[in-house]
C-alpha atoms as a PDB file:
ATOM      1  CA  UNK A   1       3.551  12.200  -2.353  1.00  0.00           C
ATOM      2  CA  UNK A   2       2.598  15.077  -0.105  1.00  0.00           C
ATOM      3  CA  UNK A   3       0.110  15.597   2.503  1.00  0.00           C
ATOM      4  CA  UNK A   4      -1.337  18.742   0.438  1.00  0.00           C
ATOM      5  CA  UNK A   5      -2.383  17.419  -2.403  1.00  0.00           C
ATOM      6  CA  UNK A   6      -5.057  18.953  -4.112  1.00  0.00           C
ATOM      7  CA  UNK A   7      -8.195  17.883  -6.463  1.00  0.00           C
ATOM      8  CA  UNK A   8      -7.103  20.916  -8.387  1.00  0.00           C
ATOM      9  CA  UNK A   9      -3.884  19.265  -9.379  1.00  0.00           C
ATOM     10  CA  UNK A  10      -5.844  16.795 -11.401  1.00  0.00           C
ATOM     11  CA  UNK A  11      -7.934  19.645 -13.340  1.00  0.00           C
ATOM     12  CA  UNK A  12     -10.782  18.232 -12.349  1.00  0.00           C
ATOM     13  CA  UNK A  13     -13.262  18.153  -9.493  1.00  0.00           C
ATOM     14  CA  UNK A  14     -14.970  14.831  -7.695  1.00  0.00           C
ATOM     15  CA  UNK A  15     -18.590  14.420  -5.990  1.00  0.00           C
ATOM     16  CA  UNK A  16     -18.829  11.566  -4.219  1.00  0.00           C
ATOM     17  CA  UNK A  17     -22.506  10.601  -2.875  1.00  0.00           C
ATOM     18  CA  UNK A  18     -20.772   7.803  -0.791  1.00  0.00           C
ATOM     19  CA  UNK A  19     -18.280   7.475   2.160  1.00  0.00           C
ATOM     20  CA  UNK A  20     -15.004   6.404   2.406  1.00  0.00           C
ATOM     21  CA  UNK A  21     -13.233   5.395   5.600  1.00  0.00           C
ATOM     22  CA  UNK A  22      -9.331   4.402   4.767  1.00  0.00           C
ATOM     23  CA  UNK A  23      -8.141   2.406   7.908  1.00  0.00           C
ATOM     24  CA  UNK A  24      -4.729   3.569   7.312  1.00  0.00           C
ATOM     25  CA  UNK A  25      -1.642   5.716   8.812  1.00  0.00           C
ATOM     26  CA  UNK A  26      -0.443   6.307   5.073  1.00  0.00           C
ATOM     27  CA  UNK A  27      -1.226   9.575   3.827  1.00  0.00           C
ATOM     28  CA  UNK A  28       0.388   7.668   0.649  1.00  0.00           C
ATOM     29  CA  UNK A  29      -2.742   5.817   0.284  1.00  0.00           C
ATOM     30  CA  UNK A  30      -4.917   8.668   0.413  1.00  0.00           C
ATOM     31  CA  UNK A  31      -3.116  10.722  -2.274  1.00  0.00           C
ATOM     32  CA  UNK A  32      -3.655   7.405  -4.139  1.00  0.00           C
ATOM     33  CA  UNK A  33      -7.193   7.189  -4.045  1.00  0.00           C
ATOM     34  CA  UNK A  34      -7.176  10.496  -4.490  1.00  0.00           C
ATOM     35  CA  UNK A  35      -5.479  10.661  -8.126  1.00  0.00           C
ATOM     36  CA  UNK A  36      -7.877   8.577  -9.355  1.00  0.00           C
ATOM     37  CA  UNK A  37     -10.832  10.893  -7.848  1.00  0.00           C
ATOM     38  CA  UNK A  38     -12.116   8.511  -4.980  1.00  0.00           C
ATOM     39  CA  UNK A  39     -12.023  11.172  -1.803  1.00  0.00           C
ATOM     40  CA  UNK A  40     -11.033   9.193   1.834  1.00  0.00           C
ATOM     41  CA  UNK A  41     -13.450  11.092   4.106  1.00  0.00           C
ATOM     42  CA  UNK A  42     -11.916   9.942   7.024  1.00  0.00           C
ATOM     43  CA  UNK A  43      -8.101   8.307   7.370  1.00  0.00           C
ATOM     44  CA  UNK A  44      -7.775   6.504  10.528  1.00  0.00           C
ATOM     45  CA  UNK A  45      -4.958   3.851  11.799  1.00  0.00           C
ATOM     46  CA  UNK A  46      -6.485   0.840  12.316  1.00  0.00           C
ATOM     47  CA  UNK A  47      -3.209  -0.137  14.981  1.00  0.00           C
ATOM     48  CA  UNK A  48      -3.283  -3.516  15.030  1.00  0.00           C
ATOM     49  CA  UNK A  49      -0.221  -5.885  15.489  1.00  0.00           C
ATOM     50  CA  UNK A  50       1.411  -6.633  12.449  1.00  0.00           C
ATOM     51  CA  UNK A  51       3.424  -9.320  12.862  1.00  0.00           C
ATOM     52  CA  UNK A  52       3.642 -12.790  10.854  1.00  0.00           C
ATOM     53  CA  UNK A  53       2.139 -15.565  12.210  1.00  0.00           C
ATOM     54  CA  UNK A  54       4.566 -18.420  12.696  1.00  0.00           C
ATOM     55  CA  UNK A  55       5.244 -20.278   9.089  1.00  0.00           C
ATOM     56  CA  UNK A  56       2.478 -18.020   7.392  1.00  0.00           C
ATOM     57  CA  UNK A  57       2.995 -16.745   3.753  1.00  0.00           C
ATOM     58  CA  UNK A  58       3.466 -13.853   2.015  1.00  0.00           C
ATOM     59  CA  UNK A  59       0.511 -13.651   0.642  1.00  0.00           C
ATOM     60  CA  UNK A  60      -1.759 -15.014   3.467  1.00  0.00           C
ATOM     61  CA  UNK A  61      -0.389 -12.146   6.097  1.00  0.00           C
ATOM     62  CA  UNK A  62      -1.122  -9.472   3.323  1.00  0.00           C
ATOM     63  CA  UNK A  63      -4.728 -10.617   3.241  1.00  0.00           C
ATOM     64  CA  UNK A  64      -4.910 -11.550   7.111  1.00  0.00           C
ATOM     65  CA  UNK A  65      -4.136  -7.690   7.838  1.00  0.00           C
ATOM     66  CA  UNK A  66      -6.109  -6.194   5.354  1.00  0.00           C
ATOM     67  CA  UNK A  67      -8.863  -8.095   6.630  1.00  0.00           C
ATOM     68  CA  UNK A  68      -8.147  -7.077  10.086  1.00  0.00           C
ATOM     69  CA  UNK A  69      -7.735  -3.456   9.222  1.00  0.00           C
ATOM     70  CA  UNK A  70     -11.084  -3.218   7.495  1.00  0.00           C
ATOM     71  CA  UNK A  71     -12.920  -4.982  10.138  1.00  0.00           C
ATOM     72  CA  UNK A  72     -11.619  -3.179  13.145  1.00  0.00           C
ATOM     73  CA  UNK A  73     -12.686   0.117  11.368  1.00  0.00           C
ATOM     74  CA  UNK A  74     -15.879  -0.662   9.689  1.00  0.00           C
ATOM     75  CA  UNK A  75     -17.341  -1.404  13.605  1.00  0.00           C
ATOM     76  CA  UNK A  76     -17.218   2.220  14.059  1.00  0.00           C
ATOM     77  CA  UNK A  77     -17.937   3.235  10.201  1.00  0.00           C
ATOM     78  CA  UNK A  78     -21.645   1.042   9.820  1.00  0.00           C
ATOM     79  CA  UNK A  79     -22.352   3.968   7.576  1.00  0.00           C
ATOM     80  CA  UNK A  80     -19.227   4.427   4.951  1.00  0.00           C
ATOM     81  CA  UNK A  81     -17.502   1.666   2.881  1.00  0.00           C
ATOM     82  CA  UNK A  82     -14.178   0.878   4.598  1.00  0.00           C
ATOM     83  CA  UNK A  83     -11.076   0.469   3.060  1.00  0.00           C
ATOM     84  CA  UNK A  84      -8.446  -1.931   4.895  1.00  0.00           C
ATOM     85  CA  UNK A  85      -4.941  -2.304   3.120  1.00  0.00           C
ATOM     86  CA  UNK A  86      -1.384  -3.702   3.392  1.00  0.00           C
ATOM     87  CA  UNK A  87       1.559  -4.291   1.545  1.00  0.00           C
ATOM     88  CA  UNK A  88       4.420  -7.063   2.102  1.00  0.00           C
ATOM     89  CA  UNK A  89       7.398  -7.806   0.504  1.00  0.00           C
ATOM     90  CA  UNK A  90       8.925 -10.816   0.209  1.00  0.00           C
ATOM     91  CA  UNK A  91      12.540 -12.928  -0.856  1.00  0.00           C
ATOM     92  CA  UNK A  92      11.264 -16.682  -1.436  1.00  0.00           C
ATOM     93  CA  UNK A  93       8.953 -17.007   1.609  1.00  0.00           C
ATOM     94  CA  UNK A  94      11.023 -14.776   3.682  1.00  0.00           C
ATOM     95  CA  UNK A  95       8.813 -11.744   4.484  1.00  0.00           C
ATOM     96  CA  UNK A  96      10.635  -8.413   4.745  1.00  0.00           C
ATOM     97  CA  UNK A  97      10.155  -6.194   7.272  1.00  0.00           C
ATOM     98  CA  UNK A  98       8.693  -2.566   7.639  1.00  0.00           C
ATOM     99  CA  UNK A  99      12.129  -1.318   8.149  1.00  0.00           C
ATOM    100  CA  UNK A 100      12.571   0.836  11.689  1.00  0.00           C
ATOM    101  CA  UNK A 101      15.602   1.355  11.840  1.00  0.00           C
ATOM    102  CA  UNK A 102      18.765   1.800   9.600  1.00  0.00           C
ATOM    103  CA  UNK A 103      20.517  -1.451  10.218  1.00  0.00           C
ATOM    104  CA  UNK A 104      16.677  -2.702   8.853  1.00  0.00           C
ATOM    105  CA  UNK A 105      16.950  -0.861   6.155  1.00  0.00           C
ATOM    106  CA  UNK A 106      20.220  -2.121   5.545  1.00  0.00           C
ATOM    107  CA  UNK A 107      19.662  -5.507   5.660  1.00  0.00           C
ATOM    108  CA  UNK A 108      16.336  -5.328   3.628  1.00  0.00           C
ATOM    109  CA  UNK A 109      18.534  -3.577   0.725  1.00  0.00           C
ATOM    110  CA  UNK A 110      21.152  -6.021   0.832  1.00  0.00           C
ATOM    111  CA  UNK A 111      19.050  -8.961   0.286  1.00  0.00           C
ATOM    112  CA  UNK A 112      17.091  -7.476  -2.328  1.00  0.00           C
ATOM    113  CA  UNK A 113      20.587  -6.433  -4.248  1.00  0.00           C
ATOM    114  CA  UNK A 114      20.781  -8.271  -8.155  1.00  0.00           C
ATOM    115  CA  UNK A 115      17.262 -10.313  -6.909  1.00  0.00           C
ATOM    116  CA  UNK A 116      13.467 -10.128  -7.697  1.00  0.00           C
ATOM    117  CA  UNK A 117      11.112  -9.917  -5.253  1.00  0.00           C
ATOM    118  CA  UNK A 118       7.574  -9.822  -4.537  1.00  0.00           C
ATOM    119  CA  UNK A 119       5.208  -7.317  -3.168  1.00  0.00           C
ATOM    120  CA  UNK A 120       1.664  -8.283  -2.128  1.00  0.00           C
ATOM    121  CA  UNK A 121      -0.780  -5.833  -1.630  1.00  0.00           C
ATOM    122  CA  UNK A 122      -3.899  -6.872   0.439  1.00  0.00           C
ATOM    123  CA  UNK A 123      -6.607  -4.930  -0.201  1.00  0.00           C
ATOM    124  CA  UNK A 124     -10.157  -5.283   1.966  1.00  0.00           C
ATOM    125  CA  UNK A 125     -13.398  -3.613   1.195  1.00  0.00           C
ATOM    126  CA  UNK A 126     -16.287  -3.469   4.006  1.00  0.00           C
ATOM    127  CA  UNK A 127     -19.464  -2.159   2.337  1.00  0.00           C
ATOM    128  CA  UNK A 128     -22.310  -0.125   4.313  1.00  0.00           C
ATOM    129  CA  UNK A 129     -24.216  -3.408   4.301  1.00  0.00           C
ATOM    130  CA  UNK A 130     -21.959  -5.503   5.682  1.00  0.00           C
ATOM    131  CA  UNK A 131     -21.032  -7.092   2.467  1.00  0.00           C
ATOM    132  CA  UNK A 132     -16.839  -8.079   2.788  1.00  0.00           C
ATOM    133  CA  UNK A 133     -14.288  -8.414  -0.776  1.00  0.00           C
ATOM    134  CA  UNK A 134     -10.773  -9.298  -0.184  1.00  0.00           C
ATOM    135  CA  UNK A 135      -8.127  -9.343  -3.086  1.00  0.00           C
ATOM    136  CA  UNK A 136      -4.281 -10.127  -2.939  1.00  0.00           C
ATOM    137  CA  UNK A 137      -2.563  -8.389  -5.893  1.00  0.00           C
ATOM    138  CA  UNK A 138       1.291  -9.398  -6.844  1.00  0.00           C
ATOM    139  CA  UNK A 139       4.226  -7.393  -8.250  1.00  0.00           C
ATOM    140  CA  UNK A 140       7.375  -8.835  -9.130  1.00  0.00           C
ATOM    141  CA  UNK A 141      10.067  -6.355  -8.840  1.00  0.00           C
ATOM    142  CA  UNK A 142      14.128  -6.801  -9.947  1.00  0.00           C
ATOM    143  CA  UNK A 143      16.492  -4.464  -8.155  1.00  0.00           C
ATOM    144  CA  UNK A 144      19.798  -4.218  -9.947  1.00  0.00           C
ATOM    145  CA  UNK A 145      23.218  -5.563  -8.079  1.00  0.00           C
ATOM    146  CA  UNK A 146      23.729  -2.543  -5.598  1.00  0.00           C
ATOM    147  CA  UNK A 147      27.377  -1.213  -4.607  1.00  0.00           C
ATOM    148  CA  UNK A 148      28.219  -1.005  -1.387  1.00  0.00           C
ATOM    149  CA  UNK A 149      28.117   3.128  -2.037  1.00  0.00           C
ATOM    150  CA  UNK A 150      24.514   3.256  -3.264  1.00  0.00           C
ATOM    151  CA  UNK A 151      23.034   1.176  -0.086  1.00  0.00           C
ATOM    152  CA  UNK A 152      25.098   3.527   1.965  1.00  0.00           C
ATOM    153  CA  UNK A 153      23.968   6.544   0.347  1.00  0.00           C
ATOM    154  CA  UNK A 154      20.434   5.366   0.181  1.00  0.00           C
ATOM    155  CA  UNK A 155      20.274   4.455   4.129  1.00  0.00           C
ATOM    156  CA  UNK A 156      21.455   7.677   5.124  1.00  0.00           C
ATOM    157  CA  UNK A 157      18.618   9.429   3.168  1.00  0.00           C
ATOM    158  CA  UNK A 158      15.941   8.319   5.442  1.00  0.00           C
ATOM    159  CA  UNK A 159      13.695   7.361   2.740  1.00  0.00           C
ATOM    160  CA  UNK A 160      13.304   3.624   3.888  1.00  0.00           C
ATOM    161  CA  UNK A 161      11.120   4.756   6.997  1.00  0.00           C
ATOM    162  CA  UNK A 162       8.451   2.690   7.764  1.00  0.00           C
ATOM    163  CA  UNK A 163       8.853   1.133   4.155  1.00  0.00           C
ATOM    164  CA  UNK A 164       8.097  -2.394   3.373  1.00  0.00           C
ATOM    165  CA  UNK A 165      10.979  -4.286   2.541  1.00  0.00           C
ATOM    166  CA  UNK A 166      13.400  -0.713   3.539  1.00  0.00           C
ATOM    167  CA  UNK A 167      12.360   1.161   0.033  1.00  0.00           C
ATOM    168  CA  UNK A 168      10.145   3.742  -1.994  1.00  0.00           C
ATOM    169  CA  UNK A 169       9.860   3.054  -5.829  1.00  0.00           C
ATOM    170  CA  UNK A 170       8.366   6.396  -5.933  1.00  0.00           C
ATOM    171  CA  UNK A 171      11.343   8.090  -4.622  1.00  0.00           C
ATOM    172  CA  UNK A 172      15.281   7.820  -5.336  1.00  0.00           C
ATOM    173  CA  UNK A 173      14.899   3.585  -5.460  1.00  0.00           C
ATOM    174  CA  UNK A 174      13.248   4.211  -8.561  1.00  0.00           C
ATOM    175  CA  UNK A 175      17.155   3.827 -10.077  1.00  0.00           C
ATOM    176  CA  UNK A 176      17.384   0.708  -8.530  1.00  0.00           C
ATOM    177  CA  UNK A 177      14.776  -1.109 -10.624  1.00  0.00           C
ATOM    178  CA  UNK A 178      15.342  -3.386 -13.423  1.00  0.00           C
ATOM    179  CA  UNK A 179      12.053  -4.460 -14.251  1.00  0.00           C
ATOM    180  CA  UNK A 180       8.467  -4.561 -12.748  1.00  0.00           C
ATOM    181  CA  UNK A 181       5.929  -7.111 -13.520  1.00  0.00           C
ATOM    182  CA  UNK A 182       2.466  -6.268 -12.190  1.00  0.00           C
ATOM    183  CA  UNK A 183       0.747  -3.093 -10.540  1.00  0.00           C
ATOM    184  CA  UNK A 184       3.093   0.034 -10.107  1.00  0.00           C
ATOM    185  CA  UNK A 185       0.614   1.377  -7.398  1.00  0.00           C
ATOM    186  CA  UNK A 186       0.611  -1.973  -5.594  1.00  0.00           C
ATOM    187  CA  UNK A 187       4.879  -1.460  -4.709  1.00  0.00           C
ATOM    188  CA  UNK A 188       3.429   2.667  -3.882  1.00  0.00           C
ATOM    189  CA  UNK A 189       1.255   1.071  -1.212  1.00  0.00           C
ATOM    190  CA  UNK A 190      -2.084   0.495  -3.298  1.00  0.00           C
ATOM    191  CA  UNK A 191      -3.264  -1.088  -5.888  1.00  0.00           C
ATOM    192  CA  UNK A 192      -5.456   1.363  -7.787  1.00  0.00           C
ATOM    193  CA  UNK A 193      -7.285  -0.924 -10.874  1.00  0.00           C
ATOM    194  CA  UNK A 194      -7.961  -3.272  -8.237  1.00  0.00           C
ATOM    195  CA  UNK A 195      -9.578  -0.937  -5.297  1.00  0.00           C
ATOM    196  CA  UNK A 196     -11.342   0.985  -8.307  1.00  0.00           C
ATOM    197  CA  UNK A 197     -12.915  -2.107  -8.919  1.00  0.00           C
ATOM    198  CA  UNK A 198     -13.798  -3.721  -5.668  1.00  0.00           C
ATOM    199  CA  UNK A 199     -15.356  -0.332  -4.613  1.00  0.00           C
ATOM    200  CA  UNK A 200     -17.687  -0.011  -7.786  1.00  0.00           C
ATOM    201  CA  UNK A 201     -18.577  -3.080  -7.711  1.00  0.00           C
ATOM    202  CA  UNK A 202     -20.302  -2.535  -4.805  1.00  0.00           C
ATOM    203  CA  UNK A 203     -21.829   0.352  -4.913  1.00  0.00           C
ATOM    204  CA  UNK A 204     -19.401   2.819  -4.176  1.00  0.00           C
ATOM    205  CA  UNK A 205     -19.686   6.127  -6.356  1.00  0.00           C
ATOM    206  CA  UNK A 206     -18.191   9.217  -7.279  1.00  0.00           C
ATOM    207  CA  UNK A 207     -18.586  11.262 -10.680  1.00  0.00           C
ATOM    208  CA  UNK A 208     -15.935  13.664 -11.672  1.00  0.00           C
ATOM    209  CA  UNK A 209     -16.169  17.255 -12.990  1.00  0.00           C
ATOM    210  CA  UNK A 210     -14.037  19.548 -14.990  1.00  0.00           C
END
């Protein structure tokens, strides 16, 4: 995804007689809502702390955050619907994490070598009344058995920055997947059938033009 991304590219043009607020550093997410004609008027970092609670699940933290996100935001957005999101990935119950560095990146591809895993997406919608929907959404993904050569070659491509679990399967780690059960956009960063429907559902609109 790129940062210029335009309604054009769709063929189509979008009205959208509400507001949006994505509290989110991922342009990623706004292309996303964006292919499917939802416009974020306004993308701000919500810069909370995102670390795991001690013994809390996979699931849990991805809803905790998205929750947190969307709240932190929505104080200053009374107006707009706000849209709080995360994404963790996850061996067992060990929660991967955004990898920083490449030794985190490493390690992240390493473990998920000839294993499936599981990314949760936590998605949190704030409405202009108030009203609050939270939804977890899972994706089981299988990454092939990796040679040592691949992980190498993958590391030094810088891709794995800031990544969940040290990949994009939107980029070259789309070779490393076997199978995927569950939302594609949810391992992108979003989950689009879901946030489609939490946002209609209440109220949100936008009608589309050729």
């Amino acid at each position: 995804m790129t940062d210029d991304v335009t309604m054009a590219s769709y063929g189509a043009s979008v009205d959208c007689m509400s507001r949006l607020v994505l509290a989110s550093a991922s342009s990623r997410r706004r292309d996303l809502l964006f292919q499917i004609g939802m416009t974020a008027d306004v993308v701000v970092p919500a810069n909370i702390e995102e670390v795991p609670h001690r013994g809390e699940l996979p699931a849990k933290l991805a809803r905790r955050l998205s929750l947190a996100k969307a709240n932190k935001i929505a104080v200053d957005y009374a107006d707009a619907f706000v849209l709080g999101a995360d994404t963790v990935v996850a061996c067992g119950r060990r929660i991967l994490p955004k990898a920083e560095s490449e030794s985190e990146a490493h390690s992240c591809l390493i473990m998920l070598s000839g294993r499936r895993h599981r990314v949760y997406g936590g998605v949190t919608i704030v409405s202009p009344e108030g009203i609050k929907r939270t939804r977890v959404v899972k994706t089981v993904v299988s990454f092939k058995l990796l040679a040592k050569k691949e992980i190498d070659n993958y590391v030094a491509s810088g891709e794995w920055q800031g990544k969940a679990g040290g990949y994009a399967i939107q980029g070259l780690a789309a070779s490393f997947i076997r199978f995927i059960s569950g939302s594609y956009t949810n391992v992108v960063g979003l989950p689009l059938f879901e946030v489609a429907q939490l946002l209609t559902g209440l109220g949100y609109k936008c009608e589309t033009h050729k």
